[in-house]
Protein backbone atom coordinates (compact mmCIF):
# COMPACT_ATOMS: atom_id res chain seq x y z
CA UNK A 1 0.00 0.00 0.00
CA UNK A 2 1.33 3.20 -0.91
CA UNK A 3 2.71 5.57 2.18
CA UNK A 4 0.20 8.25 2.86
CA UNK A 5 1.37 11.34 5.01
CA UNK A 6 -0.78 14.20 6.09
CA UNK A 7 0.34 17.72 7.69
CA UNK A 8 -1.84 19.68 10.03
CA UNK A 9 -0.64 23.23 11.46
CA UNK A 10 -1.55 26.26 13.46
CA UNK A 11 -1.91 29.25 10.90
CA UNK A 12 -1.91 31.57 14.21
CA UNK A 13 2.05 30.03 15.68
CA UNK A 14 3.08 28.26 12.42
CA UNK A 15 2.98 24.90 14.14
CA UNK A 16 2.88 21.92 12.92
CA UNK A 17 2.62 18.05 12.69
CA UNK A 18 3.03 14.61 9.98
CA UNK A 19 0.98 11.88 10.35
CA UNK A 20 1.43 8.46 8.88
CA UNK A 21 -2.61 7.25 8.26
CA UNK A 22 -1.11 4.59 6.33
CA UNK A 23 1.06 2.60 9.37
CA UNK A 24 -0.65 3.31 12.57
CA UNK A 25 -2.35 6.81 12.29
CA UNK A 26 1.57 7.62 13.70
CA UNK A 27 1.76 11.27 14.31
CA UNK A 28 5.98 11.35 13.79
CA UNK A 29 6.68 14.76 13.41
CA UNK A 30 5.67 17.42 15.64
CA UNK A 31 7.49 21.09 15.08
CA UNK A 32 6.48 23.75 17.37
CA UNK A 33 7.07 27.54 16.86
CA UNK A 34 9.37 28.24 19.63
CA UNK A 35 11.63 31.36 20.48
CA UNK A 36 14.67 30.23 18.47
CA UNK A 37 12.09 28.67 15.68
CA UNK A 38 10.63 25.45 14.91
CA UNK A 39 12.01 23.00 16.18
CA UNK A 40 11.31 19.07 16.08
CA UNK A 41 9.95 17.36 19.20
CA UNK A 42 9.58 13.38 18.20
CA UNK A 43 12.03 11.37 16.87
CA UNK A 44 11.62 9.39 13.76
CA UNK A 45 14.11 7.45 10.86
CA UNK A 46 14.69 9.53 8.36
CA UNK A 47 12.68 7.03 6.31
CA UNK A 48 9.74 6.47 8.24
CA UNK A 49 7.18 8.24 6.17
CA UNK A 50 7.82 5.84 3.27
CA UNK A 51 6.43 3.13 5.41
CA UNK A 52 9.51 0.55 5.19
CA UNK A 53 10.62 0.90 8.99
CA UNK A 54 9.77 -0.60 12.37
CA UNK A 55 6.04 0.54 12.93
CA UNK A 56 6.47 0.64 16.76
CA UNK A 57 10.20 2.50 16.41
CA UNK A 58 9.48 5.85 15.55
CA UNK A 59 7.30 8.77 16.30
CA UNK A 60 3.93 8.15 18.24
CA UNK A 61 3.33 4.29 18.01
CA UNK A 62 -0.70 3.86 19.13
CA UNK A 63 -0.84 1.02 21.24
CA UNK A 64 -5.13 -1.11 21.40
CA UNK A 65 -6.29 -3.23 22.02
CA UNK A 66 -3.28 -4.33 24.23
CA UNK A 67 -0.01 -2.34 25.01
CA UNK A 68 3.47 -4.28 25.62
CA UNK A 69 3.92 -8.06 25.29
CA UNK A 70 1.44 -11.13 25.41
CA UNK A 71 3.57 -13.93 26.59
CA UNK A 72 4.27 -16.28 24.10
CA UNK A 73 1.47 -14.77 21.90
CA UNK A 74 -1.49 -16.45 22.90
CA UNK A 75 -3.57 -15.98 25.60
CA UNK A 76 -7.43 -17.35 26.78
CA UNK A 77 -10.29 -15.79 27.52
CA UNK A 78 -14.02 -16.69 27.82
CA UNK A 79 -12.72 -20.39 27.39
CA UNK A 80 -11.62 -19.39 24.19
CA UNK A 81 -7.79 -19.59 22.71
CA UNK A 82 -6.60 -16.75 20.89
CA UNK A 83 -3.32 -16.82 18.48
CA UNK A 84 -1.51 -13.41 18.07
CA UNK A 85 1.11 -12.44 16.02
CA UNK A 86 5.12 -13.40 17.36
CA UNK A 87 6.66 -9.89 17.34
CA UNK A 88 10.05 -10.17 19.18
CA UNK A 89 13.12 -12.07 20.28
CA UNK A 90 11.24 -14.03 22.45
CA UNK A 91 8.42 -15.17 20.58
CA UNK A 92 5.67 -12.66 21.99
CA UNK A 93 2.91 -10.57 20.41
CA UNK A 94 3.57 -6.91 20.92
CA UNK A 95 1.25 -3.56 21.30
CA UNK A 96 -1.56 -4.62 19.70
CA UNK A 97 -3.19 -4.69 16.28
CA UNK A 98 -3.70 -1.09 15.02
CA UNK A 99 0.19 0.39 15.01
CA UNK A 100 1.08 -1.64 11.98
CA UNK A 101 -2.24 -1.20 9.84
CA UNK A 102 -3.56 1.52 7.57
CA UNK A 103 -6.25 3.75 9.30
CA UNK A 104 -8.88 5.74 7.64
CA UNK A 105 -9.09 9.37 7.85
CA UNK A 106 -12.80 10.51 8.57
CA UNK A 107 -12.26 14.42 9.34
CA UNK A 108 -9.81 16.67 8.77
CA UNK A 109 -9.66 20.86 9.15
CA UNK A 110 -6.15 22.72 9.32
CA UNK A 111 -5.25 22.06 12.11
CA UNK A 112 -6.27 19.16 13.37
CA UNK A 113 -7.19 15.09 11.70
CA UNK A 114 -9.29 12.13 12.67
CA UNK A 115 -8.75 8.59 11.73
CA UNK A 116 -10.08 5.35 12.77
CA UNK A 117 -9.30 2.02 12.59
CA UNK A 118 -12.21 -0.99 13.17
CA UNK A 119 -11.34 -4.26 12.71
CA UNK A 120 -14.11 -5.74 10.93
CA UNK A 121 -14.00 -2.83 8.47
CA UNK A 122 -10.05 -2.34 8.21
CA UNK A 123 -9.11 -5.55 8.38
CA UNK A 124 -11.10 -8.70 9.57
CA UNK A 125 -8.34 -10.84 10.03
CA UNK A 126 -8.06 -9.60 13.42
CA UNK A 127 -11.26 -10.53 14.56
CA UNK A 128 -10.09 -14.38 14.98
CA UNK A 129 -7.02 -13.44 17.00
CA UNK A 130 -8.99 -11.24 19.78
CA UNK A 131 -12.80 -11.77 21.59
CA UNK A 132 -14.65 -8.96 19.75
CA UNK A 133 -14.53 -6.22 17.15
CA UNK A 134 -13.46 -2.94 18.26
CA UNK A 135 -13.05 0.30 17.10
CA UNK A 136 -10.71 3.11 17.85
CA UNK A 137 -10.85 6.62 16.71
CA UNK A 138 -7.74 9.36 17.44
CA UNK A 139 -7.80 13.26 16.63
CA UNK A 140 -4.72 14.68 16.23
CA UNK A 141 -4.65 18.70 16.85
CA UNK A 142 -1.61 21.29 16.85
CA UNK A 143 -2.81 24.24 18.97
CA UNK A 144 0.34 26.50 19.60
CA UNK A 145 2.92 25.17 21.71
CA UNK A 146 0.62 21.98 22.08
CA UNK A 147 -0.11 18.95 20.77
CA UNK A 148 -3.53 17.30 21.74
CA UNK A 149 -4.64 13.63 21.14
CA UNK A 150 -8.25 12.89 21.78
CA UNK A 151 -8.67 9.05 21.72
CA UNK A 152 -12.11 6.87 21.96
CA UNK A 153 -12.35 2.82 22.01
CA UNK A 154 -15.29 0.95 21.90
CA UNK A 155 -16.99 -2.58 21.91
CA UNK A 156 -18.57 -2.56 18.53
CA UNK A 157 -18.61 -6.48 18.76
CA UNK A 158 -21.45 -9.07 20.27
CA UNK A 159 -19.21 -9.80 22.80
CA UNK A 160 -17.39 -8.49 25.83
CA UNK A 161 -14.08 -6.81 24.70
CA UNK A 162 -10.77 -7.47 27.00
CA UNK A 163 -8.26 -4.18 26.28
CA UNK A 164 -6.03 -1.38 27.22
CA UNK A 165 -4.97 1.30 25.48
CA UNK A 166 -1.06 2.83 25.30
CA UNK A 167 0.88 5.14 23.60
CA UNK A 168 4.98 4.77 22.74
CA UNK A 169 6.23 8.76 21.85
CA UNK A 170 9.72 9.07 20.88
CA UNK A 171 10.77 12.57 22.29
CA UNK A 172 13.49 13.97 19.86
CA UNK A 173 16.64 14.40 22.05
CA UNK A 174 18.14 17.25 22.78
CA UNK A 175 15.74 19.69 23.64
CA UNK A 176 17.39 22.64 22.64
CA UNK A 177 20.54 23.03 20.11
CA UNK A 178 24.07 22.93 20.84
CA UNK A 179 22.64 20.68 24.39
CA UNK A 180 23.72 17.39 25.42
CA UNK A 181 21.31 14.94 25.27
CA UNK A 182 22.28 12.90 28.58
CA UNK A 183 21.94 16.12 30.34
CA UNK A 184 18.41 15.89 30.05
CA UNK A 185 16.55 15.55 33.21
CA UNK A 186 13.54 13.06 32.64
CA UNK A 187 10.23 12.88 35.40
CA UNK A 188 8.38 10.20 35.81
CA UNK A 189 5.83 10.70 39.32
CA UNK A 190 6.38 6.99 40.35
CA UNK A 191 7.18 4.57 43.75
CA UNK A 192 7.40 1.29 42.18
CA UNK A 193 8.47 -0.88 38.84
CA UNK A 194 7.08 -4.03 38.05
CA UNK A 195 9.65 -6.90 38.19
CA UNK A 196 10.37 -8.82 34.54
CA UNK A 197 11.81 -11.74 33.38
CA UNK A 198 12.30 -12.06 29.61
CA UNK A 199 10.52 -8.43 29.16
CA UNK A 200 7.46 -9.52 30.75
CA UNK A 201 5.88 -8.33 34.36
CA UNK A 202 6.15 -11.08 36.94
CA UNK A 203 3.36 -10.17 38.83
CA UNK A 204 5.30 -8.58 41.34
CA UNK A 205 5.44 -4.38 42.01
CA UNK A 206 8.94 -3.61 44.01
CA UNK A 207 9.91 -0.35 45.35
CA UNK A 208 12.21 1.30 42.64
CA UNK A 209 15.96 1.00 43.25
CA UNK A 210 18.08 4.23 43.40
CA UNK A 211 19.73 3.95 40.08
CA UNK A 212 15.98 4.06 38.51
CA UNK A 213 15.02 6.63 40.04
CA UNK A 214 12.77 9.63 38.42
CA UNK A 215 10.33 11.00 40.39
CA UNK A 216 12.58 13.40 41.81
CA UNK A 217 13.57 14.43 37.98
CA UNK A 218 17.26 13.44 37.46
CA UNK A 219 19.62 13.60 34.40
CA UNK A 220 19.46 10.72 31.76
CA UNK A 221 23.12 10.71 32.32
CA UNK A 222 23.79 7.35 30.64
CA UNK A 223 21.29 5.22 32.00
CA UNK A 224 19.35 2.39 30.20
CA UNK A 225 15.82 1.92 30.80
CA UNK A 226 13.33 -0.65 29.37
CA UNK A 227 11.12 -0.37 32.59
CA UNK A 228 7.65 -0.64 33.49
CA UNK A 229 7.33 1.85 36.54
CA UNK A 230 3.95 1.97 37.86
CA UNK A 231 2.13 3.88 40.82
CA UNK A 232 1.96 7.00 39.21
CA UNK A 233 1.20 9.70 41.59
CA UNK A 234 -1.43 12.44 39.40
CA UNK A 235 -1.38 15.73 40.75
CA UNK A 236 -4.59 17.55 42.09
CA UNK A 237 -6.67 17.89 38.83
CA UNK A 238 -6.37 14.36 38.50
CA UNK A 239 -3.73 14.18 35.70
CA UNK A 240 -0.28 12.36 35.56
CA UNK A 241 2.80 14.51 34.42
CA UNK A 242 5.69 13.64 33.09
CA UNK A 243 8.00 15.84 32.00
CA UNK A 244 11.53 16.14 30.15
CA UNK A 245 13.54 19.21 30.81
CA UNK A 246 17.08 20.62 29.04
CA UNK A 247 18.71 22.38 32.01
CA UNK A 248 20.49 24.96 30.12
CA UNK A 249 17.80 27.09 28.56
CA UNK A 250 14.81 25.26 31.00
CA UNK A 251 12.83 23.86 27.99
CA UNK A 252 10.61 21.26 28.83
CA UNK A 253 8.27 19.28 27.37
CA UNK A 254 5.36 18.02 29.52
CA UNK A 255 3.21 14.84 28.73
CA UNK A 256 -0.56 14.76 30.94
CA UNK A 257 -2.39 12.12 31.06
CA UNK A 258 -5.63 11.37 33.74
CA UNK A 259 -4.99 8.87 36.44
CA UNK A 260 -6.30 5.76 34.34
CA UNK A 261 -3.58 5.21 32.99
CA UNK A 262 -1.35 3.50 36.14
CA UNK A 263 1.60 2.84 34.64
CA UNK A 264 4.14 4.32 32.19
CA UNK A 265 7.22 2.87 30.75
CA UNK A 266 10.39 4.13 30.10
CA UNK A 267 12.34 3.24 27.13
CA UNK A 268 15.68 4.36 25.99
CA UNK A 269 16.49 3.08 22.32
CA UNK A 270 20.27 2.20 21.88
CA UNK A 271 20.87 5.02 19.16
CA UNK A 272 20.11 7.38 22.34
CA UNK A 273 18.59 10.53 19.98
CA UNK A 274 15.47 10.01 22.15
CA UNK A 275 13.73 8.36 24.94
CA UNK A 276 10.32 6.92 24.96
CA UNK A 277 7.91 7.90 27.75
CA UNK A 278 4.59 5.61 27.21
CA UNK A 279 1.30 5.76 29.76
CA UNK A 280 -0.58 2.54 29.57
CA UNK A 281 -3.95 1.67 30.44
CA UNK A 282 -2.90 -1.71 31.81
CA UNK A 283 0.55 -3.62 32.03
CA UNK A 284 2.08 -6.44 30.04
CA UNK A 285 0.63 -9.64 29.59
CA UNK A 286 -2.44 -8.57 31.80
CA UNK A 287 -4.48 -12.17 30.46
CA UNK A 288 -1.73 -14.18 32.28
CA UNK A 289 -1.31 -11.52 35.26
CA UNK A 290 -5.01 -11.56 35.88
CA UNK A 291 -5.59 -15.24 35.72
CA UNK A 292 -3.34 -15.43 38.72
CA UNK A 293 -5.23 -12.72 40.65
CA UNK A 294 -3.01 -9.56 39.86
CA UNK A 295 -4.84 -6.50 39.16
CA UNK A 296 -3.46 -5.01 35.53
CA UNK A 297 -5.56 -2.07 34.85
CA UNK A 298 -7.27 -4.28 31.86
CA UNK A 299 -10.61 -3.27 30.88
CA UNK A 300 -13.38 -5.55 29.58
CA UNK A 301 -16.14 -3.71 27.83
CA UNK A 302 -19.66 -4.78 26.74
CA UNK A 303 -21.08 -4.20 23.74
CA UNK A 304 -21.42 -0.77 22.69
CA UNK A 305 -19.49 0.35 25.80
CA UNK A 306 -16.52 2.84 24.81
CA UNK A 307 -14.18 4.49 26.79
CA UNK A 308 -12.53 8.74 25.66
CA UNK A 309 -9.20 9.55 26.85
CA UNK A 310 -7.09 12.86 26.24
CA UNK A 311 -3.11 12.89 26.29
CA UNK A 312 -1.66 16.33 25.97
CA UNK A 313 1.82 17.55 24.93
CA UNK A 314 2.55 20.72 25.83
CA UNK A 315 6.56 22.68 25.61
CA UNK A 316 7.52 25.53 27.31
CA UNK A 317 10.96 27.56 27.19
């Protein structure tokens, strides 16, 4: 299928955003008008927007109906067994369905695009790997120094509908030009990780160790992360911050979220020109967690039941 791109802007601050409708509805380029100019915010290969490279490796991977890994990609529910597609090293399916399909675009204005993905419309294949059709709807909209995502999933099925939703941003490191990178000092609002073995969650939530630590905001400074953190603490409107800041010039870019999504997971890619903050609805392999009595954050909706969600991106300095 042929790559489709489309480019939404501000006309008031001249900013603007790329989206990829044709792998994921990805929204991999996002250029804000800043004091010193445009400048870009995600991270993407330079050869992204032809549609050849890793769906879930570049700019704002959309993660439904499950984010992270399903052990050994297949799961039950219902008394039902569901195949998935192997996805990594180890054999497992990985963040879902719609982040490595074309989407349809049902809106669109200057500044801001719809698209939607359903699986018995956009492709029914999927309906014999999860428990019921679903369908899953994302407006994109530059609005100054912001970038708002307005998401809505729904049951459109005859049966109930097991999910969480997730998104995987790549923010474009450094900040600011002529800044190092590792000098970055990265938020997360958290008091535990959830201990894996062979990227998956155990089951078991441990207090984070020193050398993970980012609630209190410290410098990258070299430090790997592939780490599902979890008790996120939202502040008094209800909404989760996290936040990456370039000490020099005090630019930071600030990611909200509301307080249903528990955890967020850190990921540093080894080319180190950005690091992936991504809120999730519910953890890793939540069909095996939850058989065995550990609360994930999954969702099961009945028919016709939807849930709306808004993340915001927002950069200041």
């Amino acid at each position: 299928m042929a790559s489709r791109v489309i480019e939404i802007g501000d006309p008031e601050s001249g900013s603007s955003a790329k989206v990829l409708v044709s792998l994921g509805f990805n929204c991999f380029s996002w250029r804000p008008v800043l004091a010193d100019g445009p400048r870009e915010m995600l991270w993407a290969h330079p050869a992204f927007a032809g549609g050849g490279e890793r769906p879930s490796g570049s700019g704002i991977p959309l993660l439904f109906p499950f984010p992270g890994r399903i052990g050994g990609a297949k799961f039950s529910f219902g008394g039902r067994q569901f195949q998935l597609e192997p996805a990594d090293a180890f054999g497992n399916a990985i963040h879902g369905f719609v982040y490595t399909r074309p989407w349809r675009v049902i809106e669109q204005t200057a500044a801001r695009v719809v698209g939607e993905f359903q699986a018995s419309v956009d492709d029914p294949s999927v309906l014999a790997r999860w428990p019921s059709d679903f369908r899953i709807r994302v407006a994109y909209e530059v609005r100054g120094r912001e970038l708002v995502s307005d998401v809505r999933y729904e049951n459109t099925g005859d049966g109930p509908l097991p999910c969480g939703f997730g998104t995987h941003a790549y923010f474009h490191l450094p900040l600011a030009e002529g800044s190092d990178a590792e000098a970055t000092l990265v938020r997360v609002p958290t008091s535990a990780v959830w201990e894996a073995r062979d990227m998956l969650p155990t089951g078991r939530t441990l207090p984070v160790p020193d050398e993970l630590d980012l609630a209190s905001g410290g410098p990258l400074a070299g430090r790997k992360f592939d780490t599902y953190f979890t008790r996120l603490a939202a502040d008094g409107d209800g909404q989760v911050r996290t936040s990456l800041t370039e000490p020099r010039t005090g630019r930071t870019v600030t990611q909200s979220f509301a307080a249903t999504f528990p955890h967020c997971v850190v990921y540093t890619p080894p080319h180190r020109e950005a690091i992936c903050l991504e809120p999730y609805s519910c953890i890793a392999d939540s069909f095996r967690l939850e058989d065995a009595g550990v609360a994930t954050g999954r969702e099961v909706l009945a028919p016709g039941e939807a849930r709306e969600t808004r993340i915001l991106i927002v950069v200041s300095g």
